[in-house]
N, C-alpha and C. Protein backbone atom coordinates (compact mmCIF):
# COMPACT_ATOMS: atom_id res chain seq x y z
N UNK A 1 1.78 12.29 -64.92
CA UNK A 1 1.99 10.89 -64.74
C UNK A 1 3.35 10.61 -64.10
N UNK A 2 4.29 11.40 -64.29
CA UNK A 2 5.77 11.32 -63.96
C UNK A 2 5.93 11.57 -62.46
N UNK A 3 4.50 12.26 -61.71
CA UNK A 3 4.86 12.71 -60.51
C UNK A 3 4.43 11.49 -59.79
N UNK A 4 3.71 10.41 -60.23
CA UNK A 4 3.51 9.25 -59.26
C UNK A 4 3.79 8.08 -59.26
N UNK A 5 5.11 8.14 -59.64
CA UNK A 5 6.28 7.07 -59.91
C UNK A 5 6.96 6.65 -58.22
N UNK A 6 7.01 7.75 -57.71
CA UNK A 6 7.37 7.55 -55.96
C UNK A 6 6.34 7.46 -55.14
N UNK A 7 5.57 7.51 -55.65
CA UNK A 7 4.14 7.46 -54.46
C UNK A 7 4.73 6.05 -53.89
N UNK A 8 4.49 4.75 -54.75
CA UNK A 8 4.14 3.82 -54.32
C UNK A 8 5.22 3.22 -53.21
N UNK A 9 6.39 3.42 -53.65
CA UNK A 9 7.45 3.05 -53.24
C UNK A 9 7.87 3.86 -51.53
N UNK A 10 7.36 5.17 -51.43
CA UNK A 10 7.43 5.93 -50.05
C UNK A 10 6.26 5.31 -49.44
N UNK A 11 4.90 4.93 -49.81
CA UNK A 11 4.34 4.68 -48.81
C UNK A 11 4.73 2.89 -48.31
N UNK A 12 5.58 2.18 -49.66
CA UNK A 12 6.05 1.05 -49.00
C UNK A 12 7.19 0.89 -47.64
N UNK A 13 7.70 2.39 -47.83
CA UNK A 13 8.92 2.47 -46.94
C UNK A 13 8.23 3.11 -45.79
N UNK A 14 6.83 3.54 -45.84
CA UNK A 14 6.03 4.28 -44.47
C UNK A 14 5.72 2.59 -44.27
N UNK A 15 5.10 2.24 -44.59
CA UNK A 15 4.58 1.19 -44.08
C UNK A 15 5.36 0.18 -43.12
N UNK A 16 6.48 -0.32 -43.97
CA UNK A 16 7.90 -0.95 -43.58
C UNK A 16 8.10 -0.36 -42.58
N UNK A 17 8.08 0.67 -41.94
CA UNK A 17 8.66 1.39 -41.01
C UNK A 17 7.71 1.04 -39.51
N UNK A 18 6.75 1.23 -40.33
CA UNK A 18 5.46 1.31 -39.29
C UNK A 18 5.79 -0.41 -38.43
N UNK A 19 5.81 -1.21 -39.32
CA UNK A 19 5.87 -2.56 -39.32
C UNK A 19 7.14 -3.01 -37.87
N UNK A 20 8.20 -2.09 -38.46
CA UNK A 20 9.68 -2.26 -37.75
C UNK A 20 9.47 -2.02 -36.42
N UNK A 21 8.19 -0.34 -36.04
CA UNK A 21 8.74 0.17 -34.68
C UNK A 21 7.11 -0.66 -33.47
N UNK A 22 6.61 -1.43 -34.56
CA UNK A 22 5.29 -2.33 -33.68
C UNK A 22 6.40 -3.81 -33.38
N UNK A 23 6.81 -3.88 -34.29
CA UNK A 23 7.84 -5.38 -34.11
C UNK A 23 8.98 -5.05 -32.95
N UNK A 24 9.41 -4.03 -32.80
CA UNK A 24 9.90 -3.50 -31.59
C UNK A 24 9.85 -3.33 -30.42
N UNK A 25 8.21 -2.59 -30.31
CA UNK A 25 7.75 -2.69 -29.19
C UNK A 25 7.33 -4.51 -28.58
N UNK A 26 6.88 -5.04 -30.18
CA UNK A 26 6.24 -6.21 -29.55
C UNK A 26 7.24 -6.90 -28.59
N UNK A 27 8.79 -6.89 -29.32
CA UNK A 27 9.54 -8.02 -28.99
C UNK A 27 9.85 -7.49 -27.49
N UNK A 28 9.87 -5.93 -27.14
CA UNK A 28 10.37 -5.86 -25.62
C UNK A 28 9.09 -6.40 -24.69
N UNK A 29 7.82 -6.22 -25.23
CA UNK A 29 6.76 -6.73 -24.06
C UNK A 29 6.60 -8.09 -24.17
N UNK A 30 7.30 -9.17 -25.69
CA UNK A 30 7.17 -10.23 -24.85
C UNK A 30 8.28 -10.65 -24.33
N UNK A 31 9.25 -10.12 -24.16
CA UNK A 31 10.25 -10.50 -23.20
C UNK A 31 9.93 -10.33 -21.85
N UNK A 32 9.61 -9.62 -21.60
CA UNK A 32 9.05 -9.04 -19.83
C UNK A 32 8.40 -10.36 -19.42
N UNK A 33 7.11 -10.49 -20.36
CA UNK A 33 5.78 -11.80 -19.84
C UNK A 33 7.44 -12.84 -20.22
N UNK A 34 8.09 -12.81 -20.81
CA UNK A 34 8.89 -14.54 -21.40
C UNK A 34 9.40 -14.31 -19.56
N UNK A 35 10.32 -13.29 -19.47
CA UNK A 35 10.81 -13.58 -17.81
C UNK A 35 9.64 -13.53 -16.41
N UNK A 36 8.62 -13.78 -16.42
CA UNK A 36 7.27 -13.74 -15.63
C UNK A 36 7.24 -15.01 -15.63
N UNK A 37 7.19 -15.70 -17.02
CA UNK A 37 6.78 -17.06 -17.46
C UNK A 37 7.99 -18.25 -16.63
N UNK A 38 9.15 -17.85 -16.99
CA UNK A 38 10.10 -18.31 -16.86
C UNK A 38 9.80 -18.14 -15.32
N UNK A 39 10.29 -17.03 -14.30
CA UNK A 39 9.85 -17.27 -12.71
C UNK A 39 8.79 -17.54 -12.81
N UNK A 40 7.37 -17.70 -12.91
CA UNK A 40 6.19 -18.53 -12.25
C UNK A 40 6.48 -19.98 -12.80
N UNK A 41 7.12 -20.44 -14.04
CA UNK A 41 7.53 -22.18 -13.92
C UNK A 41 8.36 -22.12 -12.56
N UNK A 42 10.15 -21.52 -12.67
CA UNK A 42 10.34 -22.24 -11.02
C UNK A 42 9.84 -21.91 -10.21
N UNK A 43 8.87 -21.42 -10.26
CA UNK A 43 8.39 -20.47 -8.63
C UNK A 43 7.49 -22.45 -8.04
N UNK A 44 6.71 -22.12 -9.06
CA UNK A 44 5.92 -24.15 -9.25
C UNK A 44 7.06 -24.96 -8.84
N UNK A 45 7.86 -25.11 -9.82
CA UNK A 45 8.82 -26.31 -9.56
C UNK A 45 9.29 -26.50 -7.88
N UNK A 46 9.82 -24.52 -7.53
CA UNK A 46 10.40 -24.86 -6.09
C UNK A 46 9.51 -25.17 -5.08
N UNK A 47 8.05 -25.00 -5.28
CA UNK A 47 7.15 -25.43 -4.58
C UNK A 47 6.99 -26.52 -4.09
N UNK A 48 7.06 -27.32 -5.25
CA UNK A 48 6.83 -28.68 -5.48
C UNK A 48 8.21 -29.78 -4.63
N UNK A 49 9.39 -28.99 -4.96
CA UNK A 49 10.32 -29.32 -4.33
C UNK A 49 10.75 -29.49 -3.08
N UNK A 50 10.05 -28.11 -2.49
CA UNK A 50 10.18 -27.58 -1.00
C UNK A 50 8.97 -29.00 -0.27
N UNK A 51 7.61 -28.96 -1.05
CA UNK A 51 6.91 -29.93 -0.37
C UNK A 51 7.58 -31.54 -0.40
N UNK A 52 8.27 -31.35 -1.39
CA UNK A 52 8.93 -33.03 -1.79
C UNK A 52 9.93 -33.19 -0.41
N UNK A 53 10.91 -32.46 -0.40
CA UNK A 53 11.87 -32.42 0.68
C UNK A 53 11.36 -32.30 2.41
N UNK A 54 10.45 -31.72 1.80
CA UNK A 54 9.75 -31.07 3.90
C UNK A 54 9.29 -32.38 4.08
N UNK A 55 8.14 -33.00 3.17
CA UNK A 55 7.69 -33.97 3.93
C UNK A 55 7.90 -35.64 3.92
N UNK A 56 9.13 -35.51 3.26
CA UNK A 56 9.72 -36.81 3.61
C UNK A 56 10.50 -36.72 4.48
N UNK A 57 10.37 -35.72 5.72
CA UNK A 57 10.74 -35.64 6.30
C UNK A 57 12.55 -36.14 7.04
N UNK A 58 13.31 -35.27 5.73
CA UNK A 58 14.85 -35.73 5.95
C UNK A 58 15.45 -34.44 5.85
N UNK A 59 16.02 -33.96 6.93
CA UNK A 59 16.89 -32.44 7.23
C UNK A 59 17.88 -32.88 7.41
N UNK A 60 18.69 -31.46 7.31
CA UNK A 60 20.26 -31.66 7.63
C UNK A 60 19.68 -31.84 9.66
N UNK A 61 21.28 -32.42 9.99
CA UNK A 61 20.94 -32.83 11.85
C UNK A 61 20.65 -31.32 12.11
N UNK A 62 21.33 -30.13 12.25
CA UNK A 62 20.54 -29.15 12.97
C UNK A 62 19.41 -28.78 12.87
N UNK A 63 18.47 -28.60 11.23
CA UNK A 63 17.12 -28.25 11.51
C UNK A 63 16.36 -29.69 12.42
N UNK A 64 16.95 -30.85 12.02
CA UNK A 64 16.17 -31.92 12.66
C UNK A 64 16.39 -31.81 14.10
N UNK A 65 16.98 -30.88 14.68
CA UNK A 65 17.75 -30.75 15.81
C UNK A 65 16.59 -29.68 16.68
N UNK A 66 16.30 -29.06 15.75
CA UNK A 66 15.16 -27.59 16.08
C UNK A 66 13.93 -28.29 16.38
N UNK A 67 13.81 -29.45 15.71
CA UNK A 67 12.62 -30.09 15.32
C UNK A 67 12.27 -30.31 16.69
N UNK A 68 12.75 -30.89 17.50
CA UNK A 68 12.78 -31.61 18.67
C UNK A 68 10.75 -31.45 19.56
N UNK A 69 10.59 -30.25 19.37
CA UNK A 69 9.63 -30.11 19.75
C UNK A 69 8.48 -30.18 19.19
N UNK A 70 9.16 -30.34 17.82
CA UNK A 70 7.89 -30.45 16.37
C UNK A 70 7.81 -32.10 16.16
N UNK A 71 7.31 -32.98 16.89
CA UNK A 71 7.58 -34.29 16.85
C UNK A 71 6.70 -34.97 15.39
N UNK A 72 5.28 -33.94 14.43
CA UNK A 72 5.01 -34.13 13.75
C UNK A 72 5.42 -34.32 12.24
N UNK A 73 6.67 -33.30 12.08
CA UNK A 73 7.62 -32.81 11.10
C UNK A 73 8.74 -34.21 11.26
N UNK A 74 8.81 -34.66 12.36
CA UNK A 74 9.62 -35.70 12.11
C UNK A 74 9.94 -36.89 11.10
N UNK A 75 8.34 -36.66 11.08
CA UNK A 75 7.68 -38.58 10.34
C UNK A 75 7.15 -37.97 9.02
N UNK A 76 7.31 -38.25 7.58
CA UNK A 76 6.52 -38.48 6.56
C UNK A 76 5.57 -37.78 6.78
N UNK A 77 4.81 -36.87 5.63
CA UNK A 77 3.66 -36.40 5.78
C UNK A 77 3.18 -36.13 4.72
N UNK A 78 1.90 -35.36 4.38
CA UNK A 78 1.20 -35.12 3.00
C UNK A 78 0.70 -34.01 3.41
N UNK A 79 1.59 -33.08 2.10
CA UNK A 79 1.08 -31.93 2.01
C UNK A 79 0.84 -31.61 0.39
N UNK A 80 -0.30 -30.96 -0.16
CA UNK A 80 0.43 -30.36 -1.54
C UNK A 80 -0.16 -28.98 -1.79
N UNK A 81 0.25 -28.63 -2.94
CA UNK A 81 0.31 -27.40 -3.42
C UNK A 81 -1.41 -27.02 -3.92
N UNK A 82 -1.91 -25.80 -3.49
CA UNK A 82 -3.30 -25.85 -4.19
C UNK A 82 -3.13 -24.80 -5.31
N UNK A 83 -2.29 -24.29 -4.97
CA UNK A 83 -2.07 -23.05 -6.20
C UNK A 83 -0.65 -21.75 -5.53
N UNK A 84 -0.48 -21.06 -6.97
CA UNK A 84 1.36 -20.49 -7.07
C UNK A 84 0.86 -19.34 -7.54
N UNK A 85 0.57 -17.84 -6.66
CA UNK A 85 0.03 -16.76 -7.62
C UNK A 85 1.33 -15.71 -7.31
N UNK A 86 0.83 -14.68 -7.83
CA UNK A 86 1.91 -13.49 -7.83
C UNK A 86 1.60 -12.12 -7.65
N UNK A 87 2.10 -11.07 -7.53
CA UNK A 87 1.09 -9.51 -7.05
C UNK A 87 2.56 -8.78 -7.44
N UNK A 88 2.30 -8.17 -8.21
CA UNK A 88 3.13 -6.80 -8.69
C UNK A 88 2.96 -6.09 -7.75
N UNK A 89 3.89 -5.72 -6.79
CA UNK A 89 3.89 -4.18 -5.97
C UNK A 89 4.77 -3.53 -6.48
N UNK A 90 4.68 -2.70 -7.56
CA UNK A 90 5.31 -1.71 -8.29
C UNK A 90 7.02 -1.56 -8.03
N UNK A 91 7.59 -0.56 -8.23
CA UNK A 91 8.50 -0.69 -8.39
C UNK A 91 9.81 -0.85 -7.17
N UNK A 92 10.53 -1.70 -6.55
CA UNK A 92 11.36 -1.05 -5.98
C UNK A 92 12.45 -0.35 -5.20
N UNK A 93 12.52 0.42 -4.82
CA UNK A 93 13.22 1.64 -4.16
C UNK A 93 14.70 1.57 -3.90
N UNK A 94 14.98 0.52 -3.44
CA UNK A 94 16.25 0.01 -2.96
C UNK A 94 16.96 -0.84 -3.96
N UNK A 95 16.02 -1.42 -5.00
CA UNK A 95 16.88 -1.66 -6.31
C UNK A 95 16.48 -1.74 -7.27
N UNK A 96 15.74 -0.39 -7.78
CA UNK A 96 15.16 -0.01 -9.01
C UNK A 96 14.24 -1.09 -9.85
N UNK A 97 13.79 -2.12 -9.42
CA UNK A 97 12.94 -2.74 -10.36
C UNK A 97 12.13 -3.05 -10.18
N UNK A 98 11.27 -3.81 -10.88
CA UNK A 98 9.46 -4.37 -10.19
C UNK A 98 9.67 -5.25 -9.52
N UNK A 99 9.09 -5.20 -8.45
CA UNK A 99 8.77 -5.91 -7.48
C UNK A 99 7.79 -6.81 -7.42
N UNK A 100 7.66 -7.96 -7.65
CA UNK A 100 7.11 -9.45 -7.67
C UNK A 100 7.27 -10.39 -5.85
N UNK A 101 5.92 -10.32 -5.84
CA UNK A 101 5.89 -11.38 -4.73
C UNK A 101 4.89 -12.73 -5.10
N UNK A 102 5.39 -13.68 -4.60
CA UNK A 102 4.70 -15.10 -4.68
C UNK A 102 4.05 -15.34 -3.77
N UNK A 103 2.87 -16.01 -4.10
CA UNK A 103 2.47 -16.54 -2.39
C UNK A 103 1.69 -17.69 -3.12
N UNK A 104 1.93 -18.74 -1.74
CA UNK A 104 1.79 -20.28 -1.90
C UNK A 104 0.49 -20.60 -1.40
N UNK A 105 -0.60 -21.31 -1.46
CA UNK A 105 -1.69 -21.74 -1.17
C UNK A 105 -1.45 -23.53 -0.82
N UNK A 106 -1.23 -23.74 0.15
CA UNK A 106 -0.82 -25.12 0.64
C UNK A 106 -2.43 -25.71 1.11
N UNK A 107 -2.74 -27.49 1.56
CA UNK A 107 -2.92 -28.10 2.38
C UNK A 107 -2.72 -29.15 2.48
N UNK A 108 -2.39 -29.87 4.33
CA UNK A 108 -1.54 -30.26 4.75
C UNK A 108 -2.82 -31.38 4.87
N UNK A 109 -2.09 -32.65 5.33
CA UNK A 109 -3.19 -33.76 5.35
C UNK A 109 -3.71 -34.33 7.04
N UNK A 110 -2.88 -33.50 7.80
CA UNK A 110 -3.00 -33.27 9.33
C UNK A 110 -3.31 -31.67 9.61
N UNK A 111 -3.67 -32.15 10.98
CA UNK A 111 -3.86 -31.26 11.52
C UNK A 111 -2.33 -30.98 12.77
N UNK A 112 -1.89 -29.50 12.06
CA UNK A 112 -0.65 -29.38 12.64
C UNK A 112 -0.67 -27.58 13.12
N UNK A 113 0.22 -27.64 14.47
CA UNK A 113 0.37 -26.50 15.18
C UNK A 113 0.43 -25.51 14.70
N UNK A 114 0.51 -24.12 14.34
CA UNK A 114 0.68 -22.70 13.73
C UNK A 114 2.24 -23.11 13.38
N UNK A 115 3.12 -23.36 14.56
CA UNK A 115 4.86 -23.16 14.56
C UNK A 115 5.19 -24.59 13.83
N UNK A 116 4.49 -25.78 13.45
CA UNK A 116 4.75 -26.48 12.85
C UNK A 116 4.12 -26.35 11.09
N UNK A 117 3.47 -25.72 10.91
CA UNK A 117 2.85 -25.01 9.24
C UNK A 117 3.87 -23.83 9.04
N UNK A 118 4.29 -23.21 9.98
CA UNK A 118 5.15 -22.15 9.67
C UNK A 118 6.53 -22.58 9.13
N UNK A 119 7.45 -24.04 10.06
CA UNK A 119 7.99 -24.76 9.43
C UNK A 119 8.07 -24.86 8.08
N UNK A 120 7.21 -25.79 8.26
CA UNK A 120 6.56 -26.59 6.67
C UNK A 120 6.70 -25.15 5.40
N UNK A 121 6.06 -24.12 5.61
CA UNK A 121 5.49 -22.95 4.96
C UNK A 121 7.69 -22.42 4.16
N UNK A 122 8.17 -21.94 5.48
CA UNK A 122 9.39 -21.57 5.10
C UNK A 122 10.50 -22.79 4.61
N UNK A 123 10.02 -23.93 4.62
CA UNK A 123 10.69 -24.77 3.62
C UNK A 123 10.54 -24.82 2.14
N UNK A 124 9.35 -24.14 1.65
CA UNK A 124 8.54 -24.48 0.89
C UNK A 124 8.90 -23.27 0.06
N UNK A 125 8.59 -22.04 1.08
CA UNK A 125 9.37 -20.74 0.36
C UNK A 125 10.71 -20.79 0.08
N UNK A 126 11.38 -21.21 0.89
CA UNK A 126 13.08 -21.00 0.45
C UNK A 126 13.23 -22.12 -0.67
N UNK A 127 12.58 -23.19 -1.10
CA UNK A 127 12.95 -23.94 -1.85
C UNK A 127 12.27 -23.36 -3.54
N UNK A 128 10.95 -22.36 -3.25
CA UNK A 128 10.68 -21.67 -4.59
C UNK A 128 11.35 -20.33 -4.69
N UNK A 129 12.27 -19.42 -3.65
CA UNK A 129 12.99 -18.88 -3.89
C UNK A 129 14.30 -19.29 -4.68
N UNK A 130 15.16 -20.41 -4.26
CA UNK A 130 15.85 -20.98 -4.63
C UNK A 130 15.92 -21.79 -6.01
N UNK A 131 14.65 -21.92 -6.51
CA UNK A 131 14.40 -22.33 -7.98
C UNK A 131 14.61 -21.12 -8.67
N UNK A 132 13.97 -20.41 -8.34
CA UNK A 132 14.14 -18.86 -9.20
C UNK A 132 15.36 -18.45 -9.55
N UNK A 133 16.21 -18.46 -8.73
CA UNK A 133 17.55 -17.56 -8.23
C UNK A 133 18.08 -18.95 -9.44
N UNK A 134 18.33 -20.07 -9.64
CA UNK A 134 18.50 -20.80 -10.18
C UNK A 134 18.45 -20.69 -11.89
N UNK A 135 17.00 -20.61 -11.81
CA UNK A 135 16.38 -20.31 -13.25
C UNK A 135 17.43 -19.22 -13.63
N UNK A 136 17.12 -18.08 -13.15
CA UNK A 136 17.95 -17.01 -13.74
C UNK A 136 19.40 -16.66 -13.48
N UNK A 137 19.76 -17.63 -12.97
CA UNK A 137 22.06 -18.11 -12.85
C UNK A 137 22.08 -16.55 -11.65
N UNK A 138 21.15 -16.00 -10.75
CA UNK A 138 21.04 -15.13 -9.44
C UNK A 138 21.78 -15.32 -8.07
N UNK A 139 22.19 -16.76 -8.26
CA UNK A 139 22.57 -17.34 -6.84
C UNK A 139 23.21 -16.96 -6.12
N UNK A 140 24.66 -16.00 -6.80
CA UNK A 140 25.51 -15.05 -6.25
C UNK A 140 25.28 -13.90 -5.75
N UNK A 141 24.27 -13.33 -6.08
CA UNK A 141 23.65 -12.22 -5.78
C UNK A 141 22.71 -12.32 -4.95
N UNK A 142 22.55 -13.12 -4.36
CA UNK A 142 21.55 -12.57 -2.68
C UNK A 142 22.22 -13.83 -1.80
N UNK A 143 21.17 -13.41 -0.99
CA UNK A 143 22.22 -14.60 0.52
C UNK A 143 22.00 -16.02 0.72
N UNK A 144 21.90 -16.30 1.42
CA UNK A 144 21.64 -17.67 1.82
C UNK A 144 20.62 -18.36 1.76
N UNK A 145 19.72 -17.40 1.96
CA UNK A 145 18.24 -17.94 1.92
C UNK A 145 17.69 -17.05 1.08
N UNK A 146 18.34 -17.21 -0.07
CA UNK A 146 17.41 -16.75 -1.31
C UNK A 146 16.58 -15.38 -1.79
N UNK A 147 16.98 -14.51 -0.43
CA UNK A 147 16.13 -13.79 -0.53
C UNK A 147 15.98 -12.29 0.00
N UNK A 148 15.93 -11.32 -1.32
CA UNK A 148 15.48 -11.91 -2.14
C UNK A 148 15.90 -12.05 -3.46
N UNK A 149 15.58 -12.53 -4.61
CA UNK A 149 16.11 -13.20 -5.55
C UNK A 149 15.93 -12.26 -6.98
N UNK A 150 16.88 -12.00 -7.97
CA UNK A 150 16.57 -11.31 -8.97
C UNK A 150 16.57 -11.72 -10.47
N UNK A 151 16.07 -11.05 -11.30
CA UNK A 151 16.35 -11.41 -12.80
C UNK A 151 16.61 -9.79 -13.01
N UNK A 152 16.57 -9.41 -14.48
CA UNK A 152 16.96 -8.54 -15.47
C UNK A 152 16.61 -7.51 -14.68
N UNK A 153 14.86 -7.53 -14.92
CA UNK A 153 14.01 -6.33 -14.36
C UNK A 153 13.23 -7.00 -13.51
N UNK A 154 13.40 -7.63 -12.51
CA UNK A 154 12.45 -7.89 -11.63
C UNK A 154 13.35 -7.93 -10.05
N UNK A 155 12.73 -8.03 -9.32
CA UNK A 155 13.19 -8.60 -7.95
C UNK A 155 11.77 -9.34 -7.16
N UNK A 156 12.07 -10.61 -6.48
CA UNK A 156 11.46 -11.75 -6.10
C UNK A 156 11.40 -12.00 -4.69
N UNK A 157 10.13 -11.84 -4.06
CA UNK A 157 9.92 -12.18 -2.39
C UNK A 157 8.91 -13.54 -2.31
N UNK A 158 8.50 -13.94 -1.15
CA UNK A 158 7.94 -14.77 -0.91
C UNK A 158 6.50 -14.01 0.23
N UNK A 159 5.36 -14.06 -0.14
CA UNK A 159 4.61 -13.89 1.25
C UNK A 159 4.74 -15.35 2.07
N UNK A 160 4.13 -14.69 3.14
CA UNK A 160 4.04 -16.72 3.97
C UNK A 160 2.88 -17.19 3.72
N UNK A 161 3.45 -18.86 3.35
CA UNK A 161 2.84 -19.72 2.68
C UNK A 161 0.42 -19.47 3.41
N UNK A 162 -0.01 -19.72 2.54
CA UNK A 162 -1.52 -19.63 3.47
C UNK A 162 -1.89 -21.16 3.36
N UNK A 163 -2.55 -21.80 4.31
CA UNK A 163 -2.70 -22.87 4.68
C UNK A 163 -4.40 -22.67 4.36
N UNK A 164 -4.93 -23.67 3.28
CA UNK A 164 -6.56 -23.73 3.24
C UNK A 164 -7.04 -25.04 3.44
């Protein structure tokens, strides 16, 4: 009877244990999805932004300056967002982490040139690059145009926007 005085108490401390190294793992995998979560909200937001800004059509004078030939981009327009997805291309190479790309699913409420959607498209990207880099305090760490943009373990591109 004297020998099963510790039973109960070792398999409480197996158990406990067991408990500690699942609560462990859990908390690092939901951190990963928490920073996924966190870039696909601004990845949306800069979307939303980039379309807010493009098509009320108000630039600094030099892009309005480029415009010159884009006489459509000039005036007000309607565009919105149909959807914000993402594609893991594994890890990489040049700065060790996963590699995340966005790509934008736009349509526009005209009918507008290839070089005038391409416009529209890279306003749209640099403004959901620029949310990101934001979200995660990144801004110092890449260039001018956002890109591309990092967190902890990730690094952030843009494909070009697809027009449906």
């Amino acid at each position: 009877m004297n020998d099963e005085k510790g039973q109960l108490s070792g398999e409480y401390m197996l158990l406990v244990g067991s408990l500690i190294v699942v609560l462990m793992i859990s908390i690092f995998m939901i951190a990963n999805e928490n920073e996924l979560n966190i870039a696909m909200a601004a990845a949306k937001s800069g979307a939303d932004e980039g379309v807010a800004s493009s098509s009320s059509a108000i630039y600094p004078k030099e892009t309005f300056n480029e415009y010159d030939d884009m006489e459509g981009l000039k005036h007000p327009y309607s565009v919105s967002i149909v959807n914000v997805s993402y594609n893991s291309s594994g890890i990489d190479e040049n700065y060790g982490k996963q590699k995340i790309q966005f790509k934008v699913y736009a349509k526009a409420s005209a009918d507008y040139n290839k070089k005038e959607l391409d416009s529209i498209g890279d306003r749209i990207n640099y403004n959901l690059r620029k949310s990101v880099a934001t979200s995660f305090n990144t801004t110092d760490s890449t260039n001018k145009l956002y890109n591309p943009v990092f967190s902890n373990n990730y690094v952030f591109t843009t494909a070009n926007v697809v027009w449906v």
